[in-house]
C-alpha atoms as a PDB file:
ATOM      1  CA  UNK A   1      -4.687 -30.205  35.423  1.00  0.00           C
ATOM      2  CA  UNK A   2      -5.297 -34.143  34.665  1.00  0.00           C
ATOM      3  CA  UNK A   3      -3.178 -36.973  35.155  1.00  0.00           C
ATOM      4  CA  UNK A   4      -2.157 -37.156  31.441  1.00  0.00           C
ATOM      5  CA  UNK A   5      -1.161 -33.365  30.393  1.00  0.00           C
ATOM      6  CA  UNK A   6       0.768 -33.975  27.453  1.00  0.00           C
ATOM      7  CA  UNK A   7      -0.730 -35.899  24.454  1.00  0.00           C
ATOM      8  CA  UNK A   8       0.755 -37.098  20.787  1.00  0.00           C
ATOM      9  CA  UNK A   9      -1.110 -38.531  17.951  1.00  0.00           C
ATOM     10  CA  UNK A  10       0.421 -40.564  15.845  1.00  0.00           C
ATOM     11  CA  UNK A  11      -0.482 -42.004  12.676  1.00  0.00           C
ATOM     12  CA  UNK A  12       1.596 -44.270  10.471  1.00  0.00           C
ATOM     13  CA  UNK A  13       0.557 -44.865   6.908  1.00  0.00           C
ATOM     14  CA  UNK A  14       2.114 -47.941   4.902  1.00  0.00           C
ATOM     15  CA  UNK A  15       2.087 -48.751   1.190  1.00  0.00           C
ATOM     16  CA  UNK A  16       2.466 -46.816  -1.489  1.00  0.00           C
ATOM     17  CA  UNK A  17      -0.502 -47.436  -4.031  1.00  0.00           C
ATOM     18  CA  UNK A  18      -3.991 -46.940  -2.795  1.00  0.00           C
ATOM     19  CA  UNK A  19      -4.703 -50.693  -3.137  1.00  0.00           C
ATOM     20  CA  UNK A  20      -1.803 -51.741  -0.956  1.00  0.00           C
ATOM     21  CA  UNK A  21      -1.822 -49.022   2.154  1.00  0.00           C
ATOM     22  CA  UNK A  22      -2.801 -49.624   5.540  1.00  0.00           C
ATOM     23  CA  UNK A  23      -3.435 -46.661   8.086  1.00  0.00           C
ATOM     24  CA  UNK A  24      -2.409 -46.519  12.051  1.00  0.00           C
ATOM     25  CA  UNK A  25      -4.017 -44.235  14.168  1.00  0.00           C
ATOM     26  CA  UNK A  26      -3.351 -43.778  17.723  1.00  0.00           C
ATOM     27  CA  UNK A  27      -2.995 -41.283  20.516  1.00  0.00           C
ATOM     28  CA  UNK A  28      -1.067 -41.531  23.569  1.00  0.00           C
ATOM     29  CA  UNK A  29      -0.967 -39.202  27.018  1.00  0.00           C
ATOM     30  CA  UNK A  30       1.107 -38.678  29.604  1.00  0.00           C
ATOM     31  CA  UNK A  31       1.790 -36.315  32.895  1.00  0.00           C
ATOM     32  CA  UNK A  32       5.562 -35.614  32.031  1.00  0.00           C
ATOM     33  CA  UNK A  33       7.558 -36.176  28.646  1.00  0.00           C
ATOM     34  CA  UNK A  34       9.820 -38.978  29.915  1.00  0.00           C
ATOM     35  CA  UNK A  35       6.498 -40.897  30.680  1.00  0.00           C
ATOM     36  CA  UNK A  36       5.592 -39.815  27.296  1.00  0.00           C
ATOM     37  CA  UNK A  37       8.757 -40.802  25.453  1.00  0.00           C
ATOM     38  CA  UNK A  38       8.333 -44.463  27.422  1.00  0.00           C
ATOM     39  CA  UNK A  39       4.736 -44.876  26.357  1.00  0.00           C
ATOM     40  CA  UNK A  40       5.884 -43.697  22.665  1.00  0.00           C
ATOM     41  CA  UNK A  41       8.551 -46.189  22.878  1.00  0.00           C
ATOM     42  CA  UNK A  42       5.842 -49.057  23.671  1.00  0.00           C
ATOM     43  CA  UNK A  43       3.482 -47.860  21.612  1.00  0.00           C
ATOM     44  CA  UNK A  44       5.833 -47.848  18.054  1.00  0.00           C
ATOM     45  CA  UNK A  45       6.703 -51.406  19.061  1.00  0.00           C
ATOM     46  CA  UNK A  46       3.554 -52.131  19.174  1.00  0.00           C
ATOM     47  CA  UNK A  47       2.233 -50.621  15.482  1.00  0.00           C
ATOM     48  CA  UNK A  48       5.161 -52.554  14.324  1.00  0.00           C
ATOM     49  CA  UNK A  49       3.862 -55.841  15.386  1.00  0.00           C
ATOM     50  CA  UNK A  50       0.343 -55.188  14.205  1.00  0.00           C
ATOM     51  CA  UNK A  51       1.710 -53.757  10.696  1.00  0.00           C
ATOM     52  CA  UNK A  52       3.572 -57.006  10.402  1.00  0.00           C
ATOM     53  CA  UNK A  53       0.341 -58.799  11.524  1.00  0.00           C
ATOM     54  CA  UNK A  54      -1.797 -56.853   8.728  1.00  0.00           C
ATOM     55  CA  UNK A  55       0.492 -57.525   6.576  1.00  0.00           C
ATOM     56  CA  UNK A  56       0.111 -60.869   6.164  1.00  0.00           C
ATOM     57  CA  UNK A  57      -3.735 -60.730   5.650  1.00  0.00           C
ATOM     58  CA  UNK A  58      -4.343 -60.342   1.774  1.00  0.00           C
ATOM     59  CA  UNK A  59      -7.642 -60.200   0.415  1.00  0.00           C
ATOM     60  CA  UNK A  60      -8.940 -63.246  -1.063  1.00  0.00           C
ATOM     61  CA  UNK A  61      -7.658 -64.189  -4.566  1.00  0.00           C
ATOM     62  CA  UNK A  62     -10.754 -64.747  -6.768  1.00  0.00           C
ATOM     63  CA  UNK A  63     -11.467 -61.044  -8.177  1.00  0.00           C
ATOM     64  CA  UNK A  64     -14.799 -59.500  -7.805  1.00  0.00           C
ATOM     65  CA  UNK A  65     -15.091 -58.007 -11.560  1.00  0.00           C
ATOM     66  CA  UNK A  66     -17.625 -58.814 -13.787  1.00  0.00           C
ATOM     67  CA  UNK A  67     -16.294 -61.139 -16.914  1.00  0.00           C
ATOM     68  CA  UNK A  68     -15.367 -58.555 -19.045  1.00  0.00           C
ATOM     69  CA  UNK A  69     -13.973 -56.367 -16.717  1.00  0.00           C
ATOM     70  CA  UNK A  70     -11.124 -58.619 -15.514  1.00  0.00           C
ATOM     71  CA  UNK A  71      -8.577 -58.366 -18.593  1.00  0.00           C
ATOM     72  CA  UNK A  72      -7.406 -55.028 -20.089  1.00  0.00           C
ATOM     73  CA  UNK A  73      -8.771 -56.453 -23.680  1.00  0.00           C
ATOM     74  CA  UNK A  74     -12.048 -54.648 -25.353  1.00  0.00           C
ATOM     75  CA  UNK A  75     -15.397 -55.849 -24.692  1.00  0.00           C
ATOM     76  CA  UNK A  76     -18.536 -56.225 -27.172  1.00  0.00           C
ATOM     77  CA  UNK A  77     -21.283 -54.082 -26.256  1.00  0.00           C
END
């Protein structure tokens, strides 16, 4: 047996449209469950500093469409 026996994956999705979501991924071991449920602990209050840190990153105003792309109106072929 290794040091870490017992191992939980955890992944924490945020948003709810696919232009606004951020995924967490992360795994964490441990020999016994109450080490596990520690290192759980740390890790959620971890993802929740990141998330708020990702948060705040938005993507850069100026939009990337072409001209007549970028309002809903109809275009001339």
């Amino acid at each position: 047996m290794t040091d870490d026996d017992i191992e939980l994956t955890v992944k924490m999705t945020r948003g709810g449209d696919s232009g606004n979501k951020e995924t967490m991924k992360a795994t964490v071991s441990a020999p016994d469950v109450e080490t596990l449920d520690d290192r759980v602990t740390d890790l959620r209050e971890r993802m929740e500093e990141w998330s708020l840190q990702w948060r705040n990153i938005q993507p850069d105003e100026e939009r990337l469409l072409a001209d007549d792309q970028s309002r809903l109106s109809e275009t001339e072929a």
